[in-house]
Protein backbone atom coordinates (compact mmCIF):
# COMPACT_ATOMS: atom_id res chain seq x y z
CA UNK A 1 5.66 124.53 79.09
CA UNK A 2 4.48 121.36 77.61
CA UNK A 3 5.65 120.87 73.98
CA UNK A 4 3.27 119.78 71.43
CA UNK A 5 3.42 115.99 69.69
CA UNK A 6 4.12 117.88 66.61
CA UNK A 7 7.12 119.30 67.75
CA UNK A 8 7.93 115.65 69.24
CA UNK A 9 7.99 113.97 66.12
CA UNK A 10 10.05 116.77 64.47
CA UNK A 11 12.64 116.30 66.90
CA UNK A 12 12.56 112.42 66.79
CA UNK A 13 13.09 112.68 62.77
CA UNK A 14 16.28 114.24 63.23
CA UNK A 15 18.89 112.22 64.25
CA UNK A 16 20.55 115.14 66.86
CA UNK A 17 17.73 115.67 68.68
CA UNK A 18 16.36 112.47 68.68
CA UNK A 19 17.33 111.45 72.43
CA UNK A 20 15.64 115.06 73.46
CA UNK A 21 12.41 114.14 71.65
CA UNK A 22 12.10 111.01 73.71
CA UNK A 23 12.93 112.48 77.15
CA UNK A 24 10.20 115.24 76.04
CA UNK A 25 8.00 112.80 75.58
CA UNK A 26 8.35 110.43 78.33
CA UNK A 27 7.33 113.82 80.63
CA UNK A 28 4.25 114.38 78.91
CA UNK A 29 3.26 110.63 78.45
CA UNK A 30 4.97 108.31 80.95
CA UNK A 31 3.40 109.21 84.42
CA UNK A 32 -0.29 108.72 82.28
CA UNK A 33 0.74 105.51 80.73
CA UNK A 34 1.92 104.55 84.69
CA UNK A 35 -1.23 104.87 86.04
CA UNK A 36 -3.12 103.32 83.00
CA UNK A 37 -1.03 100.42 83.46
CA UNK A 38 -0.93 100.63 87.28
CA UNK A 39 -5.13 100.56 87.43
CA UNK A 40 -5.41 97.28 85.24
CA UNK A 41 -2.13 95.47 87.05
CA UNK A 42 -2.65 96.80 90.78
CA UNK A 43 0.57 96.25 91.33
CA UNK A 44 3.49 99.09 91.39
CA UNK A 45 6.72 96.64 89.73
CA UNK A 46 3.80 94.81 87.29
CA UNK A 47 3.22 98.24 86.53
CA UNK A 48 6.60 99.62 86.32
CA UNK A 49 7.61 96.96 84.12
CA UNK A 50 4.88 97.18 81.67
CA UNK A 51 5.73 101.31 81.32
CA UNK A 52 9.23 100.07 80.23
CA UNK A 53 7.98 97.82 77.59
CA UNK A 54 5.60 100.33 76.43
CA UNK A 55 8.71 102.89 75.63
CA UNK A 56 10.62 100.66 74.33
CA UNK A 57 8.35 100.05 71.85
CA UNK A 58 7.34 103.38 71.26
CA UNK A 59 11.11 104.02 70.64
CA UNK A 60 11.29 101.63 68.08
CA UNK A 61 8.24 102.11 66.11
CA UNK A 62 8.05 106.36 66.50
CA UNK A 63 9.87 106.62 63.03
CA UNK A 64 6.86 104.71 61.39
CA UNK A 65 3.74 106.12 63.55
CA UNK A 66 2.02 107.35 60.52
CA UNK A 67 0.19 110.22 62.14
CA UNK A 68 -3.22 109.36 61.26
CA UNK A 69 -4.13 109.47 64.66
CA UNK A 70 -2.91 111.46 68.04
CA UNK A 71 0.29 109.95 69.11
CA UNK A 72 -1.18 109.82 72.91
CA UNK A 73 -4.15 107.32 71.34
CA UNK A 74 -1.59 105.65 69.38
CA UNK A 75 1.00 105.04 73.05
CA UNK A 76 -2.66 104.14 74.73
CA UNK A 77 -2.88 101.70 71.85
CA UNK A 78 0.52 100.40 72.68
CA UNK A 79 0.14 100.41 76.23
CA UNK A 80 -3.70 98.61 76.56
CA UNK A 81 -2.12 95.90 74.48
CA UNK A 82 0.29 95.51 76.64
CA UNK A 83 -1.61 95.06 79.78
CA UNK A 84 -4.03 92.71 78.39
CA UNK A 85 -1.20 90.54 76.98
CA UNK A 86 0.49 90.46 80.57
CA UNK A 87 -2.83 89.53 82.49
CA UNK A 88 -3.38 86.81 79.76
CA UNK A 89 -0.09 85.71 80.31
CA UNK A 90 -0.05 86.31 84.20
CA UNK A 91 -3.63 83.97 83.92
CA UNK A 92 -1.99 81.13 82.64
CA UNK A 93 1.24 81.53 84.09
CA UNK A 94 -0.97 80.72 87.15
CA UNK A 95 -2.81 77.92 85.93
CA UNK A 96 -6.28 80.03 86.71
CA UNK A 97 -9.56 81.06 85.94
CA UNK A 98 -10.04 84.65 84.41
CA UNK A 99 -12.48 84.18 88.04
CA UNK A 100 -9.97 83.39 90.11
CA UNK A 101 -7.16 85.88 88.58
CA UNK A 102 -9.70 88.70 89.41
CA UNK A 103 -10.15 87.39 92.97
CA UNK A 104 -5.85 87.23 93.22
CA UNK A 105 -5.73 90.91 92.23
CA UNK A 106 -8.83 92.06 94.48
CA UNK A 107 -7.29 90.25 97.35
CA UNK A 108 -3.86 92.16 96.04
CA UNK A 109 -6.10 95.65 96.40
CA UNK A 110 -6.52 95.37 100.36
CA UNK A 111 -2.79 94.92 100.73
CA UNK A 112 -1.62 98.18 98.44
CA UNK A 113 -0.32 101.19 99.49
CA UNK A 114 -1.90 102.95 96.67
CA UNK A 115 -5.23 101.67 97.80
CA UNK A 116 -4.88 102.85 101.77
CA UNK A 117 -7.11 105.42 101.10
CA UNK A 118 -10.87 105.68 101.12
CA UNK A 119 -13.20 102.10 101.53
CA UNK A 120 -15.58 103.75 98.42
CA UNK A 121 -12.51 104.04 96.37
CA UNK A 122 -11.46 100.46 97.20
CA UNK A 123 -14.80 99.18 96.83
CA UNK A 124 -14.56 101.06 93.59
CA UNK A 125 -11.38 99.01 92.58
CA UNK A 126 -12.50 95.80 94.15
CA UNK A 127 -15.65 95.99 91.78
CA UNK A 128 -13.27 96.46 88.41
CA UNK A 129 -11.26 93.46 89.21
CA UNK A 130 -14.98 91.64 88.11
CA UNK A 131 -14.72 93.02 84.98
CA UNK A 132 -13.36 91.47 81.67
CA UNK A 133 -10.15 92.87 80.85
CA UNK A 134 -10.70 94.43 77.89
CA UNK A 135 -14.29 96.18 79.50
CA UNK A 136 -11.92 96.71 82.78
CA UNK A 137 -10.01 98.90 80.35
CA UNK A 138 -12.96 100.71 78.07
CA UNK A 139 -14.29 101.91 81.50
CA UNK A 140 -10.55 103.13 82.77
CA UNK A 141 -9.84 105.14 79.93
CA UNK A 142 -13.53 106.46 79.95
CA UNK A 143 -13.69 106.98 83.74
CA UNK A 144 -10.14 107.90 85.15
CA UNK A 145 -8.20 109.10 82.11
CA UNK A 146 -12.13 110.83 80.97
CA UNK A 147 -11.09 110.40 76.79
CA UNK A 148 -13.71 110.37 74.70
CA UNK A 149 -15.04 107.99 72.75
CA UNK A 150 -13.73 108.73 69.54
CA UNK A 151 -10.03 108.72 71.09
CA UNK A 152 -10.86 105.41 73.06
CA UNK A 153 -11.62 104.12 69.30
CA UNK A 154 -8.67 105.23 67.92
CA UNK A 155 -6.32 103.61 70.63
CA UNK A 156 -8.15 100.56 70.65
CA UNK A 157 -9.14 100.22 67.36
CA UNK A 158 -12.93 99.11 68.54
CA UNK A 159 -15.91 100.93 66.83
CA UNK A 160 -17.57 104.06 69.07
CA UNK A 161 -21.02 102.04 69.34
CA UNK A 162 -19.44 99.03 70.60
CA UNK A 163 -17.50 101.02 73.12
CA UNK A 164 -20.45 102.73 74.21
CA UNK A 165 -22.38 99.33 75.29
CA UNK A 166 -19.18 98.42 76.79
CA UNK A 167 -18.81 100.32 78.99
CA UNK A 168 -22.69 100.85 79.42
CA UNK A 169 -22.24 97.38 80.83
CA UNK A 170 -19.37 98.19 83.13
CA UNK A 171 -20.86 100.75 84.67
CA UNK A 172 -23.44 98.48 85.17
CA UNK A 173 -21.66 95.37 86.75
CA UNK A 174 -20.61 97.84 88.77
CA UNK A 175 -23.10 99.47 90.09
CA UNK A 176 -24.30 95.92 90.26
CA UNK A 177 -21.41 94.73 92.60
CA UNK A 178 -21.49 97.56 95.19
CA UNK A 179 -24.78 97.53 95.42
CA UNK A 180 -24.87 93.71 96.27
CA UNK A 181 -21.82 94.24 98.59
CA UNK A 182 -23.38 96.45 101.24
C-alpha cells in the first residue's frame, strides 16, 4: 500500500519518525526520479549520482516545501534542475558544443545496456539527444512520465502555453529526425 504525500510530510515533521518518512518516500519517488534522470544522462552512474543529489536535497529542504504544490512536481522540480545543471557542466567540462555533447551521448546510446532493445526505441532516443535540454526534458516528462501540463508547470516553473509549443516543437524535430534518418 502506497502511503499518501500527506502522510509523508506528517511523518517528516516529527522528529521520531522522520527517518521512516524518508525511506517511505524514496519507494514511492526514487525509482521515477531514476529514470527521469537516467533518460536525459543515458548513462546508469551519471544517473545514479544525480538521484543521490536529488535526495539529499530533498532531505534538507522537506521541512520548508511549502505545500503549494504536489511534492512529486516539487522533487521533479528538484531533479530537472539537476540534470540540466550536470549536462551544462558535463558540456564545458568537455570543452564542447551543446552539438557535439548531443552527438557524445547518442554515440553513448548504441553502447547501453538499457538501450539493447528495439532499433525504433533507439532511434527514438538517438532523435532526443538533438533536442535542447530543457525541450529534451518538456517532452520526457510529457511523453514517458505522461504528466500533464499543469504538473509539468508546476515542477518547472514554465507557463502551460509555453510548454505546449515546446514540446509541439519536440515532437516535431523528432518526427523530423526519423523521418530524415530512414
Amino acid at each position: 500500500m502506497l502511503i499518501s504525500d500527506s502522510e509523508i510530510l506528517e511523518k517528516f515533521a516529527k522528529e521520531s519518525s522522520r527517518n521512516e518518512a524518508f525511506e517511505l518516500l524514496l519507494q514511492k519517488y526514487q525509482q521515477k526520479i531514476y529514470w527521469l534522470c537516467r533518460r536525459m544522462v543515458i548513462d546508469h552512474d551519471d544517473a545514479d549520482d544525480l538521484v543521490q543529489e536529488v535526495f539529499i536535497k530533498v532531505w534538507k529542504n522537506l521541512d520548508g516545501f511549502r505545500r503549494d504544490a504536489q511534492l512529486y512536481s516539487w522533487i521533479y522540480r528538484i531533479a530537472s534542475n539537476e540534470c540540466l545543471q550536470f549536462l551544462e557542466k558535463k558540456k564545458k567540462r568537455n570543452h564542447s558544443s551543446i552539438d557535439d555533447f548531443g552527438d557524445t551521448l547518442a554515440d553513448n546510446l548504441s553502447s547501453s545496456d538499457y538501450l539493447n532493445g528495439e532499433q525504433i526505441q533507439r532511434r527514438l532516443y538517438e532523435a532526443m539527444e538533438t533536442l535542447p535540454a530543457k525541450q529534451k526534458l518538456i517532452f520526457q516528462l510529457k511523453y514517458f512520465e505522461e504528466l500533464k501540463y499543469e504538473e509539468i508547470s508546476v515542477a518547472l516553473g514554465t507557463s502551460v502555453g509555453a510548454l505546449k509549443a515546446s514540446f509541439h516543437l519536440a515532437v516535431k524535430k523528432i518526427e523530423d529526425y526519423l523521418l530524415t534518418q530512414d
